[in-house]
PDB file of N, CA and C in Angstrom:
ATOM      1  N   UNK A   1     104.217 109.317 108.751  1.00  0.00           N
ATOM      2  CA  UNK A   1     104.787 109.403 110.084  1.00  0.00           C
ATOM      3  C   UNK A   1     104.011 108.536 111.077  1.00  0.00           C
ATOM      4  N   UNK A   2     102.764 108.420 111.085  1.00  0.00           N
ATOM      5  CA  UNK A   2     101.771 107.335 111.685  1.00  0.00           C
ATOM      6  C   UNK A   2     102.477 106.084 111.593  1.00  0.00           C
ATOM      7  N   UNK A   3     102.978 105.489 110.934  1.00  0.00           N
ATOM      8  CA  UNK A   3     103.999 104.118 110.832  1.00  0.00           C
ATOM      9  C   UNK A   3     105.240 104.140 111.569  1.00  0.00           C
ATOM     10  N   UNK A   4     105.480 105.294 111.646  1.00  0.00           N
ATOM     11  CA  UNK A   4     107.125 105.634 112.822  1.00  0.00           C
ATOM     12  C   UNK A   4     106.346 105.378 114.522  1.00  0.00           C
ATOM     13  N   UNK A   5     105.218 106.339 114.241  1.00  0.00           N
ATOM     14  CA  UNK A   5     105.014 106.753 115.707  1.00  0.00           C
ATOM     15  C   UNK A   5     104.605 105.127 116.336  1.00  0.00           C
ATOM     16  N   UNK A   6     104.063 104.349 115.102  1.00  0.00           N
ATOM     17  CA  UNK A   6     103.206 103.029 115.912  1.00  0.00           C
ATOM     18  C   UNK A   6     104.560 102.226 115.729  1.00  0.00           C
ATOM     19  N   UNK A   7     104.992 101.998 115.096  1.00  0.00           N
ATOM     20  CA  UNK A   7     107.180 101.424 115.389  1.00  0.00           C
ATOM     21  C   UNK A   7     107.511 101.582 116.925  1.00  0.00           C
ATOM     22  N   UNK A   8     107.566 103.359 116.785  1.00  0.00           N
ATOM     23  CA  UNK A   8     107.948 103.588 117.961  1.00  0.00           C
ATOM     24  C   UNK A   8     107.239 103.137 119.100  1.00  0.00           C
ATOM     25  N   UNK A   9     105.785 103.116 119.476  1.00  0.00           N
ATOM     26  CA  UNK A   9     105.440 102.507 120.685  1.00  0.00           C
ATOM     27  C   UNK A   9     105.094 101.192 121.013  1.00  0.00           C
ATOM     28  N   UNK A  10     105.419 100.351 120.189  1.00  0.00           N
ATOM     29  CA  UNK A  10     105.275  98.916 119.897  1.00  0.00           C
ATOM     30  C   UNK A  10     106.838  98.610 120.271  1.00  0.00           C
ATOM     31  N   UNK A  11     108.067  98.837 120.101  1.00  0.00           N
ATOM     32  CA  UNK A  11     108.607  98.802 119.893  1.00  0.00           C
ATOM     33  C   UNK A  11     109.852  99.056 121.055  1.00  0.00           C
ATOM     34  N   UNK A  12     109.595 100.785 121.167  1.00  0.00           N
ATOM     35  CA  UNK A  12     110.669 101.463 122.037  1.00  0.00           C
ATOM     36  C   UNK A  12     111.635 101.390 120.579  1.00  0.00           C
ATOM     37  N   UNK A  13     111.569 102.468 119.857  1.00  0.00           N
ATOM     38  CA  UNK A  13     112.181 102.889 118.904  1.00  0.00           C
ATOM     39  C   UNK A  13     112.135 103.928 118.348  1.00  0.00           C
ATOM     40  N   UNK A  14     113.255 104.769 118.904  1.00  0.00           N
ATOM     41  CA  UNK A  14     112.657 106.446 118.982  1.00  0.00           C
ATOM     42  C   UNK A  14     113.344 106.805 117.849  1.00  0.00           C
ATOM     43  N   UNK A  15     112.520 107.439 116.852  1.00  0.00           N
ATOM     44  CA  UNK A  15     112.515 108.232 115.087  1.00  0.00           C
ATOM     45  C   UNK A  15     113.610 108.988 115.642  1.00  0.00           C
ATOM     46  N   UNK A  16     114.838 109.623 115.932  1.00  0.00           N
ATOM     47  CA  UNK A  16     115.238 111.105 115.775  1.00  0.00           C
ATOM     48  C   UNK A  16     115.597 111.785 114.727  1.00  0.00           C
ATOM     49  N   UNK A  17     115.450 111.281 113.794  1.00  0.00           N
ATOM     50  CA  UNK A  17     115.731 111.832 112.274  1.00  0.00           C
ATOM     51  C   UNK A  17     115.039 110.982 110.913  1.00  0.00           C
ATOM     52  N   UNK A  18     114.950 111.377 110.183  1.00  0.00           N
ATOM     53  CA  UNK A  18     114.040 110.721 109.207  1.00  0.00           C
ATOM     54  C   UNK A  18     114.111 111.759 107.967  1.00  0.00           C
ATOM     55  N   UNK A  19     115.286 111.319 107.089  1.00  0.00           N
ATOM     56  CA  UNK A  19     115.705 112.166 105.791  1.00  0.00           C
ATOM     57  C   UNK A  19     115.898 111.273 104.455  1.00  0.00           C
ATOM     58  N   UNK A  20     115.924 112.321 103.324  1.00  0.00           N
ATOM     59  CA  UNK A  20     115.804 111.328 102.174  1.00  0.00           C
ATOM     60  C   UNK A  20     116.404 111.993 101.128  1.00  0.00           C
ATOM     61  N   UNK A  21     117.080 111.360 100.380  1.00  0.00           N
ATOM     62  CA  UNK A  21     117.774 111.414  99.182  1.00  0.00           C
ATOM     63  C   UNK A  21     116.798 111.061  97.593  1.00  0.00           C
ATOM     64  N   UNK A  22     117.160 110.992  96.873  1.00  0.00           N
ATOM     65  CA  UNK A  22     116.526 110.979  95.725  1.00  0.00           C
ATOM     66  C   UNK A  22     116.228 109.388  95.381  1.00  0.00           C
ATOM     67  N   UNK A  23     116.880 108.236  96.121  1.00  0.00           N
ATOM     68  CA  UNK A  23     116.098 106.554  95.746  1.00  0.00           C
ATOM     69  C   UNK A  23     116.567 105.868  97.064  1.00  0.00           C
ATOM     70  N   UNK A  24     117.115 106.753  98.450  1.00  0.00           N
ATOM     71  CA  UNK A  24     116.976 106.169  99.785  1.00  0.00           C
ATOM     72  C   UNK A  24     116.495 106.971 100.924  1.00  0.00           C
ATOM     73  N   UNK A  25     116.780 106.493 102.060  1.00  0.00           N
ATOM     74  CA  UNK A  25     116.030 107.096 102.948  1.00  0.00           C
ATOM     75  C   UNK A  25     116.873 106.742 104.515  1.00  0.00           C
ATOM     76  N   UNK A  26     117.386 107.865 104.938  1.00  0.00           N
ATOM     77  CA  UNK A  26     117.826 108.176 106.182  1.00  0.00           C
ATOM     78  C   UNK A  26     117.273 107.695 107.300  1.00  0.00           C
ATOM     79  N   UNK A  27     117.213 106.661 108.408  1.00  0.00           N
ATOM     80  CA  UNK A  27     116.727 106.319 109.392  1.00  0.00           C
ATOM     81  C   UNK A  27     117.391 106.622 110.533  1.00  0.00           C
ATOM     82  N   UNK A  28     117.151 107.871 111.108  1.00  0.00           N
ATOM     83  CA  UNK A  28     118.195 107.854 112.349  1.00  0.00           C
ATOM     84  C   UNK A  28     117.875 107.295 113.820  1.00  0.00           C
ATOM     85  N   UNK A  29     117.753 106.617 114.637  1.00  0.00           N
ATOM     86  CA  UNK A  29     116.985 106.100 115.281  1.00  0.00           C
ATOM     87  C   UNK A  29     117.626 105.498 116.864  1.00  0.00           C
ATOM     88  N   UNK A  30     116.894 105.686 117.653  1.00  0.00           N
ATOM     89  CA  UNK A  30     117.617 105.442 119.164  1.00  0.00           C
ATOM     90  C   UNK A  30     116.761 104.440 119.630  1.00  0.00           C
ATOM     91  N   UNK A  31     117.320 103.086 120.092  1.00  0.00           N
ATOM     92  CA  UNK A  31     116.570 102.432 121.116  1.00  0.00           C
ATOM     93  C   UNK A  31     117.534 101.596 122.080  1.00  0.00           C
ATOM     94  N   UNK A  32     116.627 101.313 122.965  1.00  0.00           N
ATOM     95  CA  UNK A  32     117.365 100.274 124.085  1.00  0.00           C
ATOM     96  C   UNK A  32     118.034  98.665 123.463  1.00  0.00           C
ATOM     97  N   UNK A  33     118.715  98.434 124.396  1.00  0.00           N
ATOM     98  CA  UNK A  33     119.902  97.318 123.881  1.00  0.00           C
ATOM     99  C   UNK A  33     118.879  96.296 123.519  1.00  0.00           C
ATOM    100  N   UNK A  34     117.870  96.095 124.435  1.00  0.00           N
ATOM    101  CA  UNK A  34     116.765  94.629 123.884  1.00  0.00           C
ATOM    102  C   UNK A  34     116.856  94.345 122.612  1.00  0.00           C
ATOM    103  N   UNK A  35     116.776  95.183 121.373  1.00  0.00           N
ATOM    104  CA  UNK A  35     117.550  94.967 120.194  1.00  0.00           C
ATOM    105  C   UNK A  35     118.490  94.501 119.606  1.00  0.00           C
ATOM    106  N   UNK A  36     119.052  93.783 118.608  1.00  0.00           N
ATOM    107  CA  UNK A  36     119.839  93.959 118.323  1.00  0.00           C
ATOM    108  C   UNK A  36     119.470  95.262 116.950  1.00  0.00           C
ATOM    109  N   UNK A  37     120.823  95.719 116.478  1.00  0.00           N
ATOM    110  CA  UNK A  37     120.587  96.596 115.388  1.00  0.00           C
ATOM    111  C   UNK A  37     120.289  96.108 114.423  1.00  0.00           C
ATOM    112  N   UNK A  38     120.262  94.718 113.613  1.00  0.00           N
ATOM    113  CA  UNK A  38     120.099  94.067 112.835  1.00  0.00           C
ATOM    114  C   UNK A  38     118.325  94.046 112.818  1.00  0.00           C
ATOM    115  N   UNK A  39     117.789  93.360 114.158  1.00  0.00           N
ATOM    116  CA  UNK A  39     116.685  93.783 114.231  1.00  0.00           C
ATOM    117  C   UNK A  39     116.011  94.899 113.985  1.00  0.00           C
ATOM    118  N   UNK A  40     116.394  95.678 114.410  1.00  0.00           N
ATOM    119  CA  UNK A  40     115.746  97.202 114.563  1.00  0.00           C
ATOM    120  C   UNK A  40     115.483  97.171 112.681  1.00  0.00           C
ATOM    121  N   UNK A  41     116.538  97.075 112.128  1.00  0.00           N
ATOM    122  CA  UNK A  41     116.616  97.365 110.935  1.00  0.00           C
ATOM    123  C   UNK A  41     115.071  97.091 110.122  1.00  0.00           C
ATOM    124  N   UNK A  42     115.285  95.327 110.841  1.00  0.00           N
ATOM    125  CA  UNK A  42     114.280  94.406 109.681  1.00  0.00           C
ATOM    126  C   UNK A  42     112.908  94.960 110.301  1.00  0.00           C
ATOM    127  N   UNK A  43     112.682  95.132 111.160  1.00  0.00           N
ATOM    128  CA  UNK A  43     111.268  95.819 111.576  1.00  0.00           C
ATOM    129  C   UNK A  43     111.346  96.676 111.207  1.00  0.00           C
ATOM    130  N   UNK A  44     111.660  97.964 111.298  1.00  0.00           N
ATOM    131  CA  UNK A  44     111.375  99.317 110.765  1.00  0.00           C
ATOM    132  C   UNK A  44     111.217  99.262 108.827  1.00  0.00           C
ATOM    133  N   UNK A  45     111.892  97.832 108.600  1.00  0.00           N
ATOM    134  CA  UNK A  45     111.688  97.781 107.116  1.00  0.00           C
ATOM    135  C   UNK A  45     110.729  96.872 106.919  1.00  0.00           C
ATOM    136  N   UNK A  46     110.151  96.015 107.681  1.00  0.00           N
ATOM    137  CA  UNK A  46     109.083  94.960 107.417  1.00  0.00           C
ATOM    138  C   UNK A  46     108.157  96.184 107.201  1.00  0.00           C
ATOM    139  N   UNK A  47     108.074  96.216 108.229  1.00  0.00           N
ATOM    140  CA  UNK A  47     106.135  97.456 109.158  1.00  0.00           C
ATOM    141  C   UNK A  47     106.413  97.940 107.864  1.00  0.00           C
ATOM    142  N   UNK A  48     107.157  98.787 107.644  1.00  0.00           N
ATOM    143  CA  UNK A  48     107.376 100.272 106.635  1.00  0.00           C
ATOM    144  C   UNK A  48     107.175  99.691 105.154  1.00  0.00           C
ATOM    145  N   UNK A  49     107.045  99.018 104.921  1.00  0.00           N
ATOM    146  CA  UNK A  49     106.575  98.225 103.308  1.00  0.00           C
ATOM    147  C   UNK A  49     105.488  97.707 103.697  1.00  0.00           C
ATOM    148  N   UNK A  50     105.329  96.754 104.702  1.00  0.00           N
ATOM    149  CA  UNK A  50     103.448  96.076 104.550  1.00  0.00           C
ATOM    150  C   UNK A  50     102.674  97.702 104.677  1.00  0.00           C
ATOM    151  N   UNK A  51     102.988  98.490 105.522  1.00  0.00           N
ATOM    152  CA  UNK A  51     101.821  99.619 105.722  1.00  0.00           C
ATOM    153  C   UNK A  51     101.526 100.523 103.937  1.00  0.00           C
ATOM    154  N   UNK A  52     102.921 100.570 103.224  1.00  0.00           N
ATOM    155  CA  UNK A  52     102.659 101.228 102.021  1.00  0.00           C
ATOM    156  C   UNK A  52     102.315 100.498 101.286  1.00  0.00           C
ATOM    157  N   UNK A  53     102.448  99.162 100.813  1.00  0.00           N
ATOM    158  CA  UNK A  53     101.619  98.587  99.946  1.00  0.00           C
ATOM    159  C   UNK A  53     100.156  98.690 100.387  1.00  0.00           C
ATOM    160  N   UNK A  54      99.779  98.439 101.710  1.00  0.00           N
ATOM    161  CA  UNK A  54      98.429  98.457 102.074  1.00  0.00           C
ATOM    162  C   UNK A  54      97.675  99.851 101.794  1.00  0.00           C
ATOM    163  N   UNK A  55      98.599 101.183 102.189  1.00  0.00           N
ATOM    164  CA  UNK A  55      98.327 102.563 101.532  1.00  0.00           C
ATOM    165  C   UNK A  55      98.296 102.623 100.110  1.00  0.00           C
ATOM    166  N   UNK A  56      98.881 101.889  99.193  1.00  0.00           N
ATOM    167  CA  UNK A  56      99.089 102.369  97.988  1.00  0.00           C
ATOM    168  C   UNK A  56      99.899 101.425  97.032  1.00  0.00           C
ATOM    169  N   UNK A  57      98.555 100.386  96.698  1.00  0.00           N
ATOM    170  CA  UNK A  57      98.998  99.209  95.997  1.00  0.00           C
ATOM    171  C   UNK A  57      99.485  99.913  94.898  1.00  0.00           C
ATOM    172  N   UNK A  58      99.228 100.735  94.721  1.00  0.00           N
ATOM    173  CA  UNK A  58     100.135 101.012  93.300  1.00  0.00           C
ATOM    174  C   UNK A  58     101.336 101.301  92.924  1.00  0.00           C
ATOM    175  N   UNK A  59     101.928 101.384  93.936  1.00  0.00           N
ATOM    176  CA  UNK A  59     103.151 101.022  94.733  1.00  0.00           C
ATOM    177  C   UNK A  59     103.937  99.785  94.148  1.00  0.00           C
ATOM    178  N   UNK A  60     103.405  98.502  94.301  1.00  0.00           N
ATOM    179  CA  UNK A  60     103.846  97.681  94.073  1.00  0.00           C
ATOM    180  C   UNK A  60     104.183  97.106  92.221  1.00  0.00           C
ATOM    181  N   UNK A  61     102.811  97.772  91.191  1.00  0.00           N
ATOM    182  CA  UNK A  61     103.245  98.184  90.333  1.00  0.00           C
ATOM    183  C   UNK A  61     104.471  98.744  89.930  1.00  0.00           C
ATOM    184  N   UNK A  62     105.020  99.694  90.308  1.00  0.00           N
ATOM    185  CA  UNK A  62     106.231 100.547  89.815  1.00  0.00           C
ATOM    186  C   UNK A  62     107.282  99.748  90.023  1.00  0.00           C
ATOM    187  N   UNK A  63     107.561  98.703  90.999  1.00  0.00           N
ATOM    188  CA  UNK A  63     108.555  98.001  91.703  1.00  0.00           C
ATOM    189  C   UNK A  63     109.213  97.062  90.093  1.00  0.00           C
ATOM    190  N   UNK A  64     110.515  96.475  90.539  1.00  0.00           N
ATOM    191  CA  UNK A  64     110.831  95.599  89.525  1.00  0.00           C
ATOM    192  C   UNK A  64     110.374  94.744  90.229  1.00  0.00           C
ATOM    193  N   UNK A  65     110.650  94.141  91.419  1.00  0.00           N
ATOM    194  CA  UNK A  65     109.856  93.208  92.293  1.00  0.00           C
ATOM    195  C   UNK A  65     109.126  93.412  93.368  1.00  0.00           C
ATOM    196  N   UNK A  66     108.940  92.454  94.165  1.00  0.00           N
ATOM    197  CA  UNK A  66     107.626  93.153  95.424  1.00  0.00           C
ATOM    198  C   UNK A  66     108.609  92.880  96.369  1.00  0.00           C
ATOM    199  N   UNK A  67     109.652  93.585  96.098  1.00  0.00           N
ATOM    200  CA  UNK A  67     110.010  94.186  97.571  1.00  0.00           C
ATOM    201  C   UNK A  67     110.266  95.620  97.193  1.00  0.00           C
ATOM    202  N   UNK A  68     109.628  96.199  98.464  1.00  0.00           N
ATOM    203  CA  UNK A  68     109.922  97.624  99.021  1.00  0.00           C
ATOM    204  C   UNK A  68     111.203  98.325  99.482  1.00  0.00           C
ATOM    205  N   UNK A  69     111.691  97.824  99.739  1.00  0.00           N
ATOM    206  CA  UNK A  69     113.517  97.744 100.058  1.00  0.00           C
ATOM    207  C   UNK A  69     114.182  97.201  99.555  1.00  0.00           C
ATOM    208  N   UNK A  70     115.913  97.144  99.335  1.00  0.00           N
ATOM    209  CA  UNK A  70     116.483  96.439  98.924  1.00  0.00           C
ATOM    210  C   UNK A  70     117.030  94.981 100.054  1.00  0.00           C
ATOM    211  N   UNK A  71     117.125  94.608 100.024  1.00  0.00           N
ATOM    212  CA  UNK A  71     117.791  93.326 100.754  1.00  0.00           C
ATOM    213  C   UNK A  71     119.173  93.868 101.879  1.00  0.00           C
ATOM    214  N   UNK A  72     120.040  94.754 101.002  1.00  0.00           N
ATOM    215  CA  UNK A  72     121.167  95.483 102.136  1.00  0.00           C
ATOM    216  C   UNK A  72     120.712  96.996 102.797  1.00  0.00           C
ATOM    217  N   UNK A  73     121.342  97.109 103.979  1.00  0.00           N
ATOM    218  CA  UNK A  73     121.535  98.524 104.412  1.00  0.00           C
ATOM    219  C   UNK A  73     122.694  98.690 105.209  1.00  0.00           C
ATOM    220  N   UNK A  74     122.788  99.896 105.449  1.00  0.00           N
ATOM    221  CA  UNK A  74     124.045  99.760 105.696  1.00  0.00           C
ATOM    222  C   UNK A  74     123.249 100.953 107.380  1.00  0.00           C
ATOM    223  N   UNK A  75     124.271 100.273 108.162  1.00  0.00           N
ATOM    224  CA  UNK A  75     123.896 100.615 109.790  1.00  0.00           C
ATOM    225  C   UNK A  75     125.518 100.701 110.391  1.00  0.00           C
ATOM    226  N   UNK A  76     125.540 102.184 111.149  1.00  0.00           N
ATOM    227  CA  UNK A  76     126.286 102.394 112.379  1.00  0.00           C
ATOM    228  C   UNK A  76     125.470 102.812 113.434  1.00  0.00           C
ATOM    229  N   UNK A  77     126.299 102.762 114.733  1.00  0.00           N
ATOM    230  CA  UNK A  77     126.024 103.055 115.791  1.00  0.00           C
ATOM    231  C   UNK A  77     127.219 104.644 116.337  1.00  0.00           C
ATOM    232  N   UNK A  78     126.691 105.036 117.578  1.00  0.00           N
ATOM    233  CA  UNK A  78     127.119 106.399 117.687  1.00  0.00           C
ATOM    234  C   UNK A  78     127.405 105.724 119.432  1.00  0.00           C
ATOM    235  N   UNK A  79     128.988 105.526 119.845  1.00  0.00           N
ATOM    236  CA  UNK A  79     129.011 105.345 120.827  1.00  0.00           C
ATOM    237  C   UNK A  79     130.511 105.456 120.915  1.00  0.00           C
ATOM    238  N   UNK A  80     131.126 104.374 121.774  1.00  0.00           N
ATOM    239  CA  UNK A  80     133.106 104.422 121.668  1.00  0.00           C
ATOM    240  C   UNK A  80     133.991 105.004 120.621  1.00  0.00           C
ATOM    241  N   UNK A  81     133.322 104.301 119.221  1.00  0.00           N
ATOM    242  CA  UNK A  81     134.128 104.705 117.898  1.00  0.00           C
ATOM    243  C   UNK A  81     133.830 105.396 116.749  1.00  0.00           C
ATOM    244  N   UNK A  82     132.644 105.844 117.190  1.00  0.00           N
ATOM    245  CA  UNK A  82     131.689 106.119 116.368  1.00  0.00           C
ATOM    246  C   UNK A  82     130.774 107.666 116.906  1.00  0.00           C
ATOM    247  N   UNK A  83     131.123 109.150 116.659  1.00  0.00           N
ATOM    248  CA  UNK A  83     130.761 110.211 116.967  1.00  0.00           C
ATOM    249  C   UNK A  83     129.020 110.203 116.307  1.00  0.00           C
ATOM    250  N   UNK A  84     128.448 111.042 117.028  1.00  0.00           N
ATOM    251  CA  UNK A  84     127.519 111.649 116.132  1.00  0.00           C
ATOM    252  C   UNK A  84     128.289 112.552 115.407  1.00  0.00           C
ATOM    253  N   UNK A  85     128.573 113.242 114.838  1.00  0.00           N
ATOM    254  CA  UNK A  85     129.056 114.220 114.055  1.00  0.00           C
ATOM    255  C   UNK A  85     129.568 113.642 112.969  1.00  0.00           C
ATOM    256  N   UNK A  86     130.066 112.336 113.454  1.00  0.00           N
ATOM    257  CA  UNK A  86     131.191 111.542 112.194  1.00  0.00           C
ATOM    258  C   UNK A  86     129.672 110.731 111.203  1.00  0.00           C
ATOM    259  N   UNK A  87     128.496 110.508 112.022  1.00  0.00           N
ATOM    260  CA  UNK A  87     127.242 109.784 111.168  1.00  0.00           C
ATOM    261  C   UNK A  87     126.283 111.122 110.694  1.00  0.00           C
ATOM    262  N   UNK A  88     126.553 112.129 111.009  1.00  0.00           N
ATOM    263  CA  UNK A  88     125.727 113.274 110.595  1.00  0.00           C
ATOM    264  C   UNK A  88     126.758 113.942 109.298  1.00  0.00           C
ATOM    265  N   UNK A  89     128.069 113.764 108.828  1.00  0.00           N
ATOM    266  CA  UNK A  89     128.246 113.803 108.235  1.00  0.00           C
ATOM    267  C   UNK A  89     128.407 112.564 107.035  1.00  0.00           C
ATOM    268  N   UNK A  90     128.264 111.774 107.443  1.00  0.00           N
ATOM    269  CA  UNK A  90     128.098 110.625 106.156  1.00  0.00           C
ATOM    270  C   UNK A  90     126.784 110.941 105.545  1.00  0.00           C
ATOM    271  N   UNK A  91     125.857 110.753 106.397  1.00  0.00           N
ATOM    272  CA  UNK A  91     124.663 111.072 105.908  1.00  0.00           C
ATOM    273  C   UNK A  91     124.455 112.294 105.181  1.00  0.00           C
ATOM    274  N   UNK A  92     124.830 113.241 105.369  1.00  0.00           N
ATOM    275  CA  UNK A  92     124.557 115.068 104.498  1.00  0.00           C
ATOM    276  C   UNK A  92     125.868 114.820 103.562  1.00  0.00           C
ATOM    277  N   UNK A  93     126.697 114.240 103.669  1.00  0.00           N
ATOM    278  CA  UNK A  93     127.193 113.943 102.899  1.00  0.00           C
ATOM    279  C   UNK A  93     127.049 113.449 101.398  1.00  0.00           C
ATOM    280  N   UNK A  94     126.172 112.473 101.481  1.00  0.00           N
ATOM    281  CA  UNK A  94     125.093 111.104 100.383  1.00  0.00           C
ATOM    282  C   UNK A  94     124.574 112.314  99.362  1.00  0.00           C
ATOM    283  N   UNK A  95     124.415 113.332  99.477  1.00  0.00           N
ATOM    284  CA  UNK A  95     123.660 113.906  98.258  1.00  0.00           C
ATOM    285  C   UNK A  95     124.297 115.082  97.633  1.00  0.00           C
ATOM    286  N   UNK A  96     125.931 115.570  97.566  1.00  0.00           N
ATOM    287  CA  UNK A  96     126.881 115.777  97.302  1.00  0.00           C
ATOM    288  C   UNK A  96     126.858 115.894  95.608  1.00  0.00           C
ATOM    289  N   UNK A  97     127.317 114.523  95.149  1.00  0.00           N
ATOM    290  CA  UNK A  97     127.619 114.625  93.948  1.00  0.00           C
ATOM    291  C   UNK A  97     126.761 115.712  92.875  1.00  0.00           C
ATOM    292  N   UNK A  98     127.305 116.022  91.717  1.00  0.00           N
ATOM    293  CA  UNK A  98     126.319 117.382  90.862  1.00  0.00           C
ATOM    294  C   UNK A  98     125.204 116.037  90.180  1.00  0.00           C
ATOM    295  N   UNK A  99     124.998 115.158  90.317  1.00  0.00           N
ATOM    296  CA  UNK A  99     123.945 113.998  89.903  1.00  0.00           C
ATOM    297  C   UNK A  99     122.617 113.916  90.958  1.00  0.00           C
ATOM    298  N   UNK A 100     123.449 114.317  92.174  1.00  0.00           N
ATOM    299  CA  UNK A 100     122.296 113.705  93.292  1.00  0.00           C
ATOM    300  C   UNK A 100     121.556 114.948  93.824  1.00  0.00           C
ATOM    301  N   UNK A 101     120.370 114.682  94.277  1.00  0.00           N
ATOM    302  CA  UNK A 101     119.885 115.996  94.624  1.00  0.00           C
ATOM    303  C   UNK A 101     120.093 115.829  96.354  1.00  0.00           C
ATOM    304  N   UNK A 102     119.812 116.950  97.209  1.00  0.00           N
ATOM    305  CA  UNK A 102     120.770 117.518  98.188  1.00  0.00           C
ATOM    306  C   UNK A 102     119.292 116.072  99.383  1.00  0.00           C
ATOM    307  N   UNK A 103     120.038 115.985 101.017  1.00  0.00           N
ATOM    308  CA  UNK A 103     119.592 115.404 101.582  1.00  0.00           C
ATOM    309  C   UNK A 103     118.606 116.347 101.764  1.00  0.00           C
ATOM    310  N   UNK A 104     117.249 115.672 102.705  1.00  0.00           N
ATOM    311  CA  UNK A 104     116.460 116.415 102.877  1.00  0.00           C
ATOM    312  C   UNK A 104     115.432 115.647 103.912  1.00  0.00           C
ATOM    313  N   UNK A 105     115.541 116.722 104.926  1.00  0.00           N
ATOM    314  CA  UNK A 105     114.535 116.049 106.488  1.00  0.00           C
ATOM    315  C   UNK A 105     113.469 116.238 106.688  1.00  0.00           C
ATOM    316  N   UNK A 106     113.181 115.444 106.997  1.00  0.00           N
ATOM    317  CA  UNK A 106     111.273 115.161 106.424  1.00  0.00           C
ATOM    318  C   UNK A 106     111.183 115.029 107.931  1.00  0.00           C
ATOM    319  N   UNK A 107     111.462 114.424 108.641  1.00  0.00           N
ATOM    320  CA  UNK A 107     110.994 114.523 110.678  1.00  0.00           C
ATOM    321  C   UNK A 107     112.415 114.814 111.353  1.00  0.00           C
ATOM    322  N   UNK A 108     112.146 115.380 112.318  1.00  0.00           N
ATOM    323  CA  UNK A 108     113.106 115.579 113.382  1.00  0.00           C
ATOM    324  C   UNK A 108     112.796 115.216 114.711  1.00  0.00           C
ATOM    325  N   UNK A 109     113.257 114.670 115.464  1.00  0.00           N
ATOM    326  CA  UNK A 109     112.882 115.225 117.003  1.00  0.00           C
ATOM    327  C   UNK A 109     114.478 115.122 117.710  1.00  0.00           C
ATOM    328  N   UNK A 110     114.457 114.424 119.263  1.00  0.00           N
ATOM    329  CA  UNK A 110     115.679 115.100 120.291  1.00  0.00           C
ATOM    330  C   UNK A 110     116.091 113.717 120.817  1.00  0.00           C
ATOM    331  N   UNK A 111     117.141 113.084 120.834  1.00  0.00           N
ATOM    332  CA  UNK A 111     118.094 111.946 121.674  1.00  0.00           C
ATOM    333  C   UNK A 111     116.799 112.090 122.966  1.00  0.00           C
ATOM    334  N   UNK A 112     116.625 111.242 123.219  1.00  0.00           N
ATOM    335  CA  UNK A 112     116.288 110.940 124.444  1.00  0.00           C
ATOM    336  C   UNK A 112     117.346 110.423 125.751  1.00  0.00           C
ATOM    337  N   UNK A 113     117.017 110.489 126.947  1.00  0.00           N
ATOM    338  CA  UNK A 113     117.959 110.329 127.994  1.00  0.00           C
ATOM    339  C   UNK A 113     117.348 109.162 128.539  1.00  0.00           C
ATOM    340  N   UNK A 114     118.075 108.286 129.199  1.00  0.00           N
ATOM    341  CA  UNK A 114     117.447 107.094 129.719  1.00  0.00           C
ATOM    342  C   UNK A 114     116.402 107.524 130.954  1.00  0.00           C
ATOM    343  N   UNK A 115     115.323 106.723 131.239  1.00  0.00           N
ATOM    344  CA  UNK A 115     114.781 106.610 132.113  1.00  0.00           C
ATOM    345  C   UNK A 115     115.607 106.061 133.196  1.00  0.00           C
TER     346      UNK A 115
END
């Protein structure tokens, strides 16, 4: 969580959810427009692989290659067309099948309101 919190104040990129499935990982996340979402993405996935290889080269062992992520993700936003409720169910959704084991939230916190 030390890697979210230093994201977040480097950044202005507020964690509000942070859950995981059995080979991905839930990023739920609020920030200001200065972003694009594309961005947001590749930082929260750069930082979040250099800090675990640096925690735990052994890490990089297990990998088929030395990347920590895959190359795609898949990103919505929660605004005109797009409910929270309609992305809180995709997500609790993902671990459904009798193969997958159930989602599971590892941080929480609260939407923030603009300054």
């Amino acid at each position: 969580m030390a890697i979210c919190r230093q994201i977040s104040e480097r950044y202005e990129i507020h964690f509000v959810e942070i859950g995981l499935h059995e080979n991905h990982v839930h990023f739920w996340v609020q920030s200001l427009p200065a972003l694009s979402v594309k961005e947001i993405a590749q930082t929260i996935k750069s930082i979040t692989a250099k800090e675990v290889f640096r925690r735990h080269p052994e890490v990089k062992k297990e990998l088929w290659s030395d990347s920590f992520w895959t190359i795609g993700y898949y990103v919505n936003t929660i605004g005109q067309y797009t409910s929270e409720d309609i992305i809180c169910r995709y997500i609790f959704g993902q671990g459904k099948s009798k193969e997958s084991k159930e989602y599971k939230k590892v941080y929480s916190s609260q939407l923030r309101l603009s300054e």
